[in-house]
N, C-alpha and C. Protein backbone atom coordinates (compact mmCIF):
# COMPACT_ATOMS: atom_id res chain seq x y z
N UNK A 1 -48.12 -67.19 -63.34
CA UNK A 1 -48.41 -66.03 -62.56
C UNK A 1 -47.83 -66.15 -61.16
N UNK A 2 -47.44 -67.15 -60.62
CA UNK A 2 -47.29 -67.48 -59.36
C UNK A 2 -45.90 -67.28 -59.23
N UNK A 3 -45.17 -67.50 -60.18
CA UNK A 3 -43.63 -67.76 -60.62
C UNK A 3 -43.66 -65.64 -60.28
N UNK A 4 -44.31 -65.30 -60.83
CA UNK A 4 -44.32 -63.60 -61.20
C UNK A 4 -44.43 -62.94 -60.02
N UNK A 5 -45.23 -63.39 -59.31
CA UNK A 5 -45.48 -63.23 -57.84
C UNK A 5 -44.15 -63.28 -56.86
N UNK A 6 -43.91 -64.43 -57.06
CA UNK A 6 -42.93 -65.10 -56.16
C UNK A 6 -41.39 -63.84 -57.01
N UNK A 7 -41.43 -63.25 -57.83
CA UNK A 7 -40.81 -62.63 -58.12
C UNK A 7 -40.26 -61.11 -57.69
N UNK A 8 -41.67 -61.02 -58.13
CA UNK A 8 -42.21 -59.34 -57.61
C UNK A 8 -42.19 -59.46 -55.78
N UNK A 9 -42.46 -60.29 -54.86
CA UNK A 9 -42.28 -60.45 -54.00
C UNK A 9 -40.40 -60.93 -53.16
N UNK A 10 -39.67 -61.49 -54.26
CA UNK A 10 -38.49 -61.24 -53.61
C UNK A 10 -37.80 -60.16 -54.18
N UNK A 11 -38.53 -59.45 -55.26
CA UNK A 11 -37.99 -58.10 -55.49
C UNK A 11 -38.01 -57.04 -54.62
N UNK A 12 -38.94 -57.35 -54.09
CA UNK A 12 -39.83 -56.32 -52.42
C UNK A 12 -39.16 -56.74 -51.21
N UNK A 13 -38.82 -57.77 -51.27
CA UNK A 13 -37.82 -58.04 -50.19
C UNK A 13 -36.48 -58.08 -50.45
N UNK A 14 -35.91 -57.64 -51.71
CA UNK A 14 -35.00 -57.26 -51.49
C UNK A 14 -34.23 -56.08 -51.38
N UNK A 15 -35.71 -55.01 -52.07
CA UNK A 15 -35.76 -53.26 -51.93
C UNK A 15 -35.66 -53.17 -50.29
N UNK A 16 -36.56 -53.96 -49.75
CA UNK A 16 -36.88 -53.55 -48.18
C UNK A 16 -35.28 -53.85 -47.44
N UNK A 17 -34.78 -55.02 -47.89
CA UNK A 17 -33.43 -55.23 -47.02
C UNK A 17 -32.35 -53.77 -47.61
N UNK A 18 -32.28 -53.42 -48.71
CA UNK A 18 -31.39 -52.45 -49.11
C UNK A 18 -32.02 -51.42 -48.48
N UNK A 19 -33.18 -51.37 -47.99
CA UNK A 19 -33.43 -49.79 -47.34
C UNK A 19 -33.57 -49.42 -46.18
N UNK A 20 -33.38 -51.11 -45.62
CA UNK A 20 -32.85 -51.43 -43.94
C UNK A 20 -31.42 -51.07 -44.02
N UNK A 21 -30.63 -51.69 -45.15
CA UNK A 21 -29.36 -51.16 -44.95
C UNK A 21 -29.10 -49.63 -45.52
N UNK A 22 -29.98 -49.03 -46.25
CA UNK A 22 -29.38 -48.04 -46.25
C UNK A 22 -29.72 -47.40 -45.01
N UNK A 23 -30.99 -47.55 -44.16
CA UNK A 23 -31.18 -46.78 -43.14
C UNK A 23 -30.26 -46.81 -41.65
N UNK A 24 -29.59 -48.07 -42.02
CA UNK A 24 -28.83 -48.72 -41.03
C UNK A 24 -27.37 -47.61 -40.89
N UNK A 25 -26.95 -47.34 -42.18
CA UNK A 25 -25.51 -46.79 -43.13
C UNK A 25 -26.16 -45.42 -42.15
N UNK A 26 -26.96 -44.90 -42.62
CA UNK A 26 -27.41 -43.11 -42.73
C UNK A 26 -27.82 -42.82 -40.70
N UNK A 27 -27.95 -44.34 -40.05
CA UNK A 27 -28.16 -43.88 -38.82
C UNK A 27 -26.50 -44.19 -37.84
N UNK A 28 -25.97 -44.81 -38.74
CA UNK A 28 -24.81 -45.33 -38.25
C UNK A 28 -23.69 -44.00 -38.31
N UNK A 29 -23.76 -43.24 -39.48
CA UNK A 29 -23.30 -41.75 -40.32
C UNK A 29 -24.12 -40.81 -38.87
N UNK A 30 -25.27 -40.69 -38.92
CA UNK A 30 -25.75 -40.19 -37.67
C UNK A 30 -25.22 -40.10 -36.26
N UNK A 31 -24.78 -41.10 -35.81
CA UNK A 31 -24.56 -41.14 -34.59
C UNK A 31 -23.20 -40.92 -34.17
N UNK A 32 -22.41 -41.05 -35.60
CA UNK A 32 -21.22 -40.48 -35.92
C UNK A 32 -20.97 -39.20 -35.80
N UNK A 33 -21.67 -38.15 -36.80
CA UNK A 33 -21.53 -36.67 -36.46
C UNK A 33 -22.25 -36.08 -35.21
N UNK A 34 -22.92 -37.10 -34.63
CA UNK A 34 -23.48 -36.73 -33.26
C UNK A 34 -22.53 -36.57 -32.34
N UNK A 35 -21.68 -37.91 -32.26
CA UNK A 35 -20.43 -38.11 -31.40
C UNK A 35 -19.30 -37.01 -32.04
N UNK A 36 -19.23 -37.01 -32.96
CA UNK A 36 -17.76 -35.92 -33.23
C UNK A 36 -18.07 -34.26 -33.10
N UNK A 37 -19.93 -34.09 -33.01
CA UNK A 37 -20.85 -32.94 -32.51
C UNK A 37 -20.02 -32.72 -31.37
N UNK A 38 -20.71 -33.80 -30.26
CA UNK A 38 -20.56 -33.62 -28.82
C UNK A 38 -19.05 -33.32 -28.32
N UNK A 39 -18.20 -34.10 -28.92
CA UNK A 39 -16.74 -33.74 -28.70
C UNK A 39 -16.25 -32.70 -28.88
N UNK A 40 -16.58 -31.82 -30.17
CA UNK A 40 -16.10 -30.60 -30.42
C UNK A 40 -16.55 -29.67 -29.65
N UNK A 41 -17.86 -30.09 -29.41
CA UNK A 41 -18.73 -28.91 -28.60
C UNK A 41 -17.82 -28.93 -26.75
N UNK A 42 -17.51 -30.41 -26.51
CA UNK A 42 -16.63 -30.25 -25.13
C UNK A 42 -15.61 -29.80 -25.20
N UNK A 43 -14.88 -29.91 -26.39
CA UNK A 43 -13.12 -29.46 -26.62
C UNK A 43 -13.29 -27.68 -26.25
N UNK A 44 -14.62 -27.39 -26.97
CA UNK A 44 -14.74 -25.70 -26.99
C UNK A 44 -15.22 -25.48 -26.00
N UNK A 45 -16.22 -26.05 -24.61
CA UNK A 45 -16.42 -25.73 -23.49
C UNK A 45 -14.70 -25.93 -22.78
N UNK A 46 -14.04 -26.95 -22.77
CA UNK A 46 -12.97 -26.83 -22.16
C UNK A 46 -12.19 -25.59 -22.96
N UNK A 47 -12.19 -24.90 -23.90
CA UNK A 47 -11.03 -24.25 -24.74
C UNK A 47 -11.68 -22.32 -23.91
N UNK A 48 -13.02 -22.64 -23.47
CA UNK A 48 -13.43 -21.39 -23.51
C UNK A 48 -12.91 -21.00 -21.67
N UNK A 49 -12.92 -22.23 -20.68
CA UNK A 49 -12.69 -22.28 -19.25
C UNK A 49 -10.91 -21.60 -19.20
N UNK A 50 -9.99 -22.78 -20.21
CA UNK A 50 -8.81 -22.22 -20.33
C UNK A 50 -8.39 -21.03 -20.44
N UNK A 51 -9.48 -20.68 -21.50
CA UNK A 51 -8.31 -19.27 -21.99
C UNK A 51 -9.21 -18.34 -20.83
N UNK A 52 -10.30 -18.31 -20.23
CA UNK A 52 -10.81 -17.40 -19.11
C UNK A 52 -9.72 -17.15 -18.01
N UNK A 53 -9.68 -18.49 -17.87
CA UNK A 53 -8.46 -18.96 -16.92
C UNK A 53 -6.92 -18.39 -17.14
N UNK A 54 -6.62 -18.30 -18.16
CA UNK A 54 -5.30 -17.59 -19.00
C UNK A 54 -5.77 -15.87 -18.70
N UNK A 55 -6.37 -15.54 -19.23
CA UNK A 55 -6.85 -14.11 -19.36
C UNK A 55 -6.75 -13.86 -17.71
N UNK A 56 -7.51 -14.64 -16.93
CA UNK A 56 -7.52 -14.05 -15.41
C UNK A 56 -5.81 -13.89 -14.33
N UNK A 57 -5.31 -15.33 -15.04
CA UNK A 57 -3.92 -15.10 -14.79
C UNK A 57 -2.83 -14.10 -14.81
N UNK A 58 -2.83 -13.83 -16.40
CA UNK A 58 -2.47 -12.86 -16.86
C UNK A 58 -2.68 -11.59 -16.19
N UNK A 59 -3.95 -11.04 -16.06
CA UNK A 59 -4.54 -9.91 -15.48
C UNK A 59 -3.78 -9.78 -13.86
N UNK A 60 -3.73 -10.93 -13.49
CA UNK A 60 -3.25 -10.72 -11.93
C UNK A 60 -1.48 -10.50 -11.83
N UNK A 61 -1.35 -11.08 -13.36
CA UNK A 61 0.51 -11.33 -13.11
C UNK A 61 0.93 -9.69 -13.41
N UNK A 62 0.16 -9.02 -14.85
CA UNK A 62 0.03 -7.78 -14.93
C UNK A 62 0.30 -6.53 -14.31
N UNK A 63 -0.97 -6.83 -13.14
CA UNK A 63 -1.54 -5.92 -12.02
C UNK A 63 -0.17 -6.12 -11.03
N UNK A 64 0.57 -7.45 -10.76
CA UNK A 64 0.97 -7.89 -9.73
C UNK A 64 2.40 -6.91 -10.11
N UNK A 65 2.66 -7.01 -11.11
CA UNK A 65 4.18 -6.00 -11.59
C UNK A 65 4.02 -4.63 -11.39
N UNK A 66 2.46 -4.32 -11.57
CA UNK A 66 2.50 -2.65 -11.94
C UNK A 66 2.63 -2.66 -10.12
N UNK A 67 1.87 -2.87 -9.30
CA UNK A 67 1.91 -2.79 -7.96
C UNK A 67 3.43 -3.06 -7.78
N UNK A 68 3.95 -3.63 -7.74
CA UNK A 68 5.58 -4.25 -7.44
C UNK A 68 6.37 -2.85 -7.23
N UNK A 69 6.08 -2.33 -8.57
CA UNK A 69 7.10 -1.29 -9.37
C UNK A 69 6.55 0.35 -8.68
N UNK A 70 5.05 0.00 -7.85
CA UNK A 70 4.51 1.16 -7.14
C UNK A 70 4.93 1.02 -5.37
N UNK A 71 5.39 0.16 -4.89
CA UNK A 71 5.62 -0.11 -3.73
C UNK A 71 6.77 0.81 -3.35
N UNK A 72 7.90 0.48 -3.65
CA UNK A 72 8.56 1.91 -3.06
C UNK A 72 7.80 3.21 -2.64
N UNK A 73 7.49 3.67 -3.77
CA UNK A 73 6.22 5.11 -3.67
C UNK A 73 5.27 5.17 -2.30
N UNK A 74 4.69 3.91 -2.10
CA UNK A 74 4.15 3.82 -0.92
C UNK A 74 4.97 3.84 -0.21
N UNK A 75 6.53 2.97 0.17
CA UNK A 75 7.23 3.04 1.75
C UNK A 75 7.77 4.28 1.17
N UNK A 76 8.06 5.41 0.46
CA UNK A 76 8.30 6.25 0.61
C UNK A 76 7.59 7.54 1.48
N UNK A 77 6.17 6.68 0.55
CA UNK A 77 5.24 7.86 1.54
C UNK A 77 4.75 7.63 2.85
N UNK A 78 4.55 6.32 3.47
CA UNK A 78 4.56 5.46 4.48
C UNK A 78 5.91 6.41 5.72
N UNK A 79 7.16 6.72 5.33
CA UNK A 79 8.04 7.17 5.80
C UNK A 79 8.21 8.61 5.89
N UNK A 80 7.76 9.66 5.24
CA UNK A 80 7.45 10.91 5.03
C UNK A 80 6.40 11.03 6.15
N UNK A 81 5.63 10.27 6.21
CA UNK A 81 4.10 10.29 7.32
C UNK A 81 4.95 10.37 8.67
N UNK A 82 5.92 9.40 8.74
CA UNK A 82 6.76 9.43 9.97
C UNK A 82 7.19 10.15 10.35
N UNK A 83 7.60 11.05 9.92
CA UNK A 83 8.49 12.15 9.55
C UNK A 83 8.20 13.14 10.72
N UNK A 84 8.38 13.97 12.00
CA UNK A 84 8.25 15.17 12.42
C UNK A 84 8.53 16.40 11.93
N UNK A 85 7.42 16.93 11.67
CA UNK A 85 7.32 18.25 11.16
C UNK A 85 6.83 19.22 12.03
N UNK A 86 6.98 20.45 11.38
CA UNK A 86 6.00 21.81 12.01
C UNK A 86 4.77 22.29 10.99
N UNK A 87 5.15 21.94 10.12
CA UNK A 87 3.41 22.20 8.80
C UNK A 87 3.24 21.17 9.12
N UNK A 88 1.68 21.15 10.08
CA UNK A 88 0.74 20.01 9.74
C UNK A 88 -0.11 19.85 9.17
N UNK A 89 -0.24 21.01 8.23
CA UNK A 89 -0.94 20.90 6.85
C UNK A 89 -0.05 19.54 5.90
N UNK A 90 1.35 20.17 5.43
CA UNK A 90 2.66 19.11 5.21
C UNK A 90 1.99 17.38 5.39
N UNK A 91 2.30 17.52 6.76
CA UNK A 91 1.95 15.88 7.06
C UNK A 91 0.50 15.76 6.86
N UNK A 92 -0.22 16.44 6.81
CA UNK A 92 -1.34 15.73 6.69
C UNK A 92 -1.33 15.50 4.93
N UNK A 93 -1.58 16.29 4.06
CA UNK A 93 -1.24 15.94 3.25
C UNK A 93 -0.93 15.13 2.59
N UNK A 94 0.71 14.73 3.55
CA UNK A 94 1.10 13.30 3.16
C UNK A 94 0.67 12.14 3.07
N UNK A 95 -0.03 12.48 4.62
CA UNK A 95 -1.17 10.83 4.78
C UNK A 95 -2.45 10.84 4.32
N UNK A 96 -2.67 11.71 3.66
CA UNK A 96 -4.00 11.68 2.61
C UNK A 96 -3.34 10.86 1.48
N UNK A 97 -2.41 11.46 1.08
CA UNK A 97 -1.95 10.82 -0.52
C UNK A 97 -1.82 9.49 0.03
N UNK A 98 -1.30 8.93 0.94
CA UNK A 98 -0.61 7.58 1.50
C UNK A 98 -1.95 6.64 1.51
N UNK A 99 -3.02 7.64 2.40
CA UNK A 99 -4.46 6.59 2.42
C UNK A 99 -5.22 6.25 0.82
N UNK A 100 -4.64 7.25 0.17
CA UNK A 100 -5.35 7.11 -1.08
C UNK A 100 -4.65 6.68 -2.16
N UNK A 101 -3.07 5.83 -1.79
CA UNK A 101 -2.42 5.05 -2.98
C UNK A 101 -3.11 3.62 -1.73
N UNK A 102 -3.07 3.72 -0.60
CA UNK A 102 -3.57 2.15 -0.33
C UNK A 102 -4.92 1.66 -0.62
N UNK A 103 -5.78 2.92 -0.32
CA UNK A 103 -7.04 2.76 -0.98
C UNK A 103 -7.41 2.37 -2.58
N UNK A 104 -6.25 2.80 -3.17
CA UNK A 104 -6.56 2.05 -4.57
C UNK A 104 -5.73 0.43 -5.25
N UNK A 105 -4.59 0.38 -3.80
CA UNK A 105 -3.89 -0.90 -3.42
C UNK A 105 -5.27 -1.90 -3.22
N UNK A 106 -6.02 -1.66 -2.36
CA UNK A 106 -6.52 -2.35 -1.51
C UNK A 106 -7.98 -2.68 -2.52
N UNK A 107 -8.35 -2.24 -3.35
CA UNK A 107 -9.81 -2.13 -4.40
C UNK A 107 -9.45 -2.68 -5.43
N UNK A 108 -7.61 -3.08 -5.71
CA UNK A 108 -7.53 -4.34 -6.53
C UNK A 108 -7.42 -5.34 -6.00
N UNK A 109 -7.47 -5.51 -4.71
CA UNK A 109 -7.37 -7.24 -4.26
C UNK A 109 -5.86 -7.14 -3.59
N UNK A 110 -4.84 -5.86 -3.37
CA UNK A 110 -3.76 -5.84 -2.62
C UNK A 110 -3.76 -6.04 -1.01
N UNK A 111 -3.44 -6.92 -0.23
CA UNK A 111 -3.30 -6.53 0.86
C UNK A 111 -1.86 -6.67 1.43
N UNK A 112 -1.43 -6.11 2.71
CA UNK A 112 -0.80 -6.18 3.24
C UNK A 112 -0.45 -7.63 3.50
N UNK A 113 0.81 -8.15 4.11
CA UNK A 113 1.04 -9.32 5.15
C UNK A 113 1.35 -9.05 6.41
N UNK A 114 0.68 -9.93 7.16
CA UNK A 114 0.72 -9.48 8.66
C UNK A 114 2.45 -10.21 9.49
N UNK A 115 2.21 -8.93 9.85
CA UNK A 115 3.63 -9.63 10.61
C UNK A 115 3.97 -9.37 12.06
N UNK A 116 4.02 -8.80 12.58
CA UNK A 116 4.51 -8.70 13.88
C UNK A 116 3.64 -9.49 14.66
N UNK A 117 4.26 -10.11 15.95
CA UNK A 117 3.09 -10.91 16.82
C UNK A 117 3.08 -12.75 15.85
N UNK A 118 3.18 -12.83 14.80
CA UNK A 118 2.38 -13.67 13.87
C UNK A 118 4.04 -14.84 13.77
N UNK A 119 3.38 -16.09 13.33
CA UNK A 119 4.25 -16.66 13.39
C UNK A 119 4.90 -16.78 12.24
N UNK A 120 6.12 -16.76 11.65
CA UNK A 120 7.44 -16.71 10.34
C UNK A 120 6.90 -17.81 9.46
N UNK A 121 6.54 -17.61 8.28
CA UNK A 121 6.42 -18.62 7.20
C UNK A 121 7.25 -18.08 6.07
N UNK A 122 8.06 -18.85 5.39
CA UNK A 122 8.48 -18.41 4.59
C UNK A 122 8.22 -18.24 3.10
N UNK A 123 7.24 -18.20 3.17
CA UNK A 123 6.35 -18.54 1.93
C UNK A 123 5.40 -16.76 2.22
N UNK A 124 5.68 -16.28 3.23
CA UNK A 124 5.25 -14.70 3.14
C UNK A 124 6.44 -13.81 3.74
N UNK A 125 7.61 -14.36 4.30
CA UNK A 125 8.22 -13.55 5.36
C UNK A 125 9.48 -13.88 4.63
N UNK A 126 10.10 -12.99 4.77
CA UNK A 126 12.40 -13.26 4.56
C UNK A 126 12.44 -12.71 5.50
N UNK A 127 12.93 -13.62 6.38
CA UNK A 127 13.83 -13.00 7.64
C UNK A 127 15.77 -12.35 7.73
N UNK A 128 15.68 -11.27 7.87
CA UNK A 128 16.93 -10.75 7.90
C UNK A 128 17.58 -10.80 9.09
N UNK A 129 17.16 -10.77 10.25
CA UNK A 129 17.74 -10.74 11.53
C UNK A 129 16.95 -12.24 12.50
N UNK A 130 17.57 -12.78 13.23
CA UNK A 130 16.89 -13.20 14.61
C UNK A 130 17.56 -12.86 15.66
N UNK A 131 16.54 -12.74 16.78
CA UNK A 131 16.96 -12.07 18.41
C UNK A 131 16.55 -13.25 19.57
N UNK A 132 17.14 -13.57 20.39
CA UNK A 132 16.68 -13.78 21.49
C UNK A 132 15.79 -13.12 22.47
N UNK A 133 14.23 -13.35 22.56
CA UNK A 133 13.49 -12.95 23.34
C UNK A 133 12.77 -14.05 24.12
N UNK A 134 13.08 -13.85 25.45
CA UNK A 134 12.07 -14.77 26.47
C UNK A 134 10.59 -14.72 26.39
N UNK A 135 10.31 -13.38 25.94
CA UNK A 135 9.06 -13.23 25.99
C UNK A 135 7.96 -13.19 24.98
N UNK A 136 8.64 -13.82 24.14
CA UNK A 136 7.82 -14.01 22.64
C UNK A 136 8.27 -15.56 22.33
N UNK A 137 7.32 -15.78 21.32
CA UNK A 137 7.89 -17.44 21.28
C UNK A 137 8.17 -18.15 20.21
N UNK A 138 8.52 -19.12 20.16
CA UNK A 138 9.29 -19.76 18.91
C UNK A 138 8.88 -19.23 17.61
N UNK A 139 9.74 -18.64 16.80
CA UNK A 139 9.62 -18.05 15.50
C UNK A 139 8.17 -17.18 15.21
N UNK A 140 8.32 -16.35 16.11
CA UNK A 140 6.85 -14.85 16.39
C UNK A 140 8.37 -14.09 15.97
N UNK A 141 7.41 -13.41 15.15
CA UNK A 141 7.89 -12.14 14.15
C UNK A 141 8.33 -10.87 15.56
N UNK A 142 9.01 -10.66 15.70
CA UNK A 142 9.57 -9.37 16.79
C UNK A 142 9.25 -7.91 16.13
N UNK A 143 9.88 -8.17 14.90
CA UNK A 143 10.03 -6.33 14.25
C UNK A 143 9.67 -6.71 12.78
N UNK A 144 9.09 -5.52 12.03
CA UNK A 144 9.12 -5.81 10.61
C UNK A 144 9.90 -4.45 10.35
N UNK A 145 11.02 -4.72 9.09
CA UNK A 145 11.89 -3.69 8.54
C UNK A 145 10.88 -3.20 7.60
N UNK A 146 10.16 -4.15 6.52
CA UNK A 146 9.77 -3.86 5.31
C UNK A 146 8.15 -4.38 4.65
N UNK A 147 7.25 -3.62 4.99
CA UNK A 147 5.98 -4.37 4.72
C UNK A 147 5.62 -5.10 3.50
N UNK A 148 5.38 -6.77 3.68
CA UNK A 148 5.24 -7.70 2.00
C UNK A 148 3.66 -7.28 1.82
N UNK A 149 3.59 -7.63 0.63
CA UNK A 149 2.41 -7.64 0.24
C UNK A 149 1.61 -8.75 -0.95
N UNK A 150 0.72 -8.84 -0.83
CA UNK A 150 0.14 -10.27 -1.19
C UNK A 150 -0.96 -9.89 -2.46
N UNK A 151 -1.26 -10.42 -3.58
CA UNK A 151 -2.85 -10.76 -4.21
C UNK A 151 -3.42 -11.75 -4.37
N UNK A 152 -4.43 -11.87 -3.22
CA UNK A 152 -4.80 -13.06 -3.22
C UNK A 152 -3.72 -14.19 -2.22
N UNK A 153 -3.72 -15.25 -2.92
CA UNK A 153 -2.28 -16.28 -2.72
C UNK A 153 -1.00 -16.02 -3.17
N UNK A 154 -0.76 -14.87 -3.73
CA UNK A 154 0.34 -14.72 -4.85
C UNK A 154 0.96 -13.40 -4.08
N UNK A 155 2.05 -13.89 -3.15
CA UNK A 155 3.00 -13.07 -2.72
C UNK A 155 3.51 -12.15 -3.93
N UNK A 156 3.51 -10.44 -3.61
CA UNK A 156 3.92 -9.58 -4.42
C UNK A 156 5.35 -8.69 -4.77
N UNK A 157 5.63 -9.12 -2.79
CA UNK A 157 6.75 -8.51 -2.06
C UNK A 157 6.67 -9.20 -0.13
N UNK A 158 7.92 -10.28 -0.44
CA UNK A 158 8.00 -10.86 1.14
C UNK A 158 7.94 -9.58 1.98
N UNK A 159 7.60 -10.00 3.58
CA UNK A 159 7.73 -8.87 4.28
C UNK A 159 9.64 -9.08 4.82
N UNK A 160 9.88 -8.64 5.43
CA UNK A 160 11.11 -8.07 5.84
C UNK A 160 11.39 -8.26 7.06
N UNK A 161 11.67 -9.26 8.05
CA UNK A 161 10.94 -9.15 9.42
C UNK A 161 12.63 -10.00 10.48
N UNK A 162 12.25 -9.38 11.85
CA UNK A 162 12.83 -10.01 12.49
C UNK A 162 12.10 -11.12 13.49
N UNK A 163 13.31 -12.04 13.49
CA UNK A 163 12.48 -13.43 14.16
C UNK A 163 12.83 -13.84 15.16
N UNK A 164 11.95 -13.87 16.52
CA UNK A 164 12.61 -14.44 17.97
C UNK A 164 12.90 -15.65 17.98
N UNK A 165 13.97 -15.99 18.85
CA UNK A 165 13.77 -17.68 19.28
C UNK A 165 14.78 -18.13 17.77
């Protein structure tokens, strides 16, 4: 009986070690699809930032052409405003339409670049002319021919400008 014992007892210890190892296998499998969980789940937090990021790009490069291709229209009407007339119905007119293509310039994120007074960077300005002036100072914008325009950081159209000094 003892022999039977001693039997039935390393039979039990050897169920118990196979079910240490199987639990060992099934937590080891666990921590596996946990880790290849967590990775996929970061690949798709990074995949979802990108393409936001793509989409927002896009949208600005978009916007940035249709404005491009509307800028004339504005220095057209910008120059019509200039214009001396005798209907000042005429001019006014004009500078209604003019305030209300910049007003819808300006509600996408368009602004102007400043130039006159301001100092020449070329990263907003093409300079076409320079002048000698005593009274302005090293590379201050004198005259602008052609107003640039900007979205955001993303020059749309350099300005046009003359440069003292």
């Amino acid at each position: 009986m003892s022999e039977e014992k001693q039997e039935k007892e390393e039979i039990q210890k050897e169920e118990v070690k196979q079910e240490k190892t199987e639990l060992e296998l099934k937590q080891e499998e666990l921590d596996d699809v946990t880790d290849r969980y967590k990775r996929v789940l970061a690949e798709f937090e990074n995949y979802k930032k990108r393409s936001s990021k793509e989409r927002e790009s896009l949208y600005n490069s978009i916007l940035a052409d249709v404005v491009e291709a509307m800028l004339p229209v504005v220095d057209n009407l910008e120059n019509a405003a200039k214009v001396e007339t005798e209907d000042e119905n005429y001019k006014k007119g004009v500078e209604m339409v003019l305030k209300q293509f910049k007003d819808v310039l300006s509600s996408k994120g368009v602004e102007e670049i400043k130039t006159v007074g301001e100092t020449f960077d070329p990263e907003l300005h093409e300079a076409v002319s320079s002048i000698q002036n005593p009274d302005l100072g090293e590379k201050e914008i004198a005259e602008e021919y052609r107003k640039g325009y900007k979205i955001g950081n993303r020059v749309i159209r350099h300005s046009m400008v003359v440069v003292a000094n």
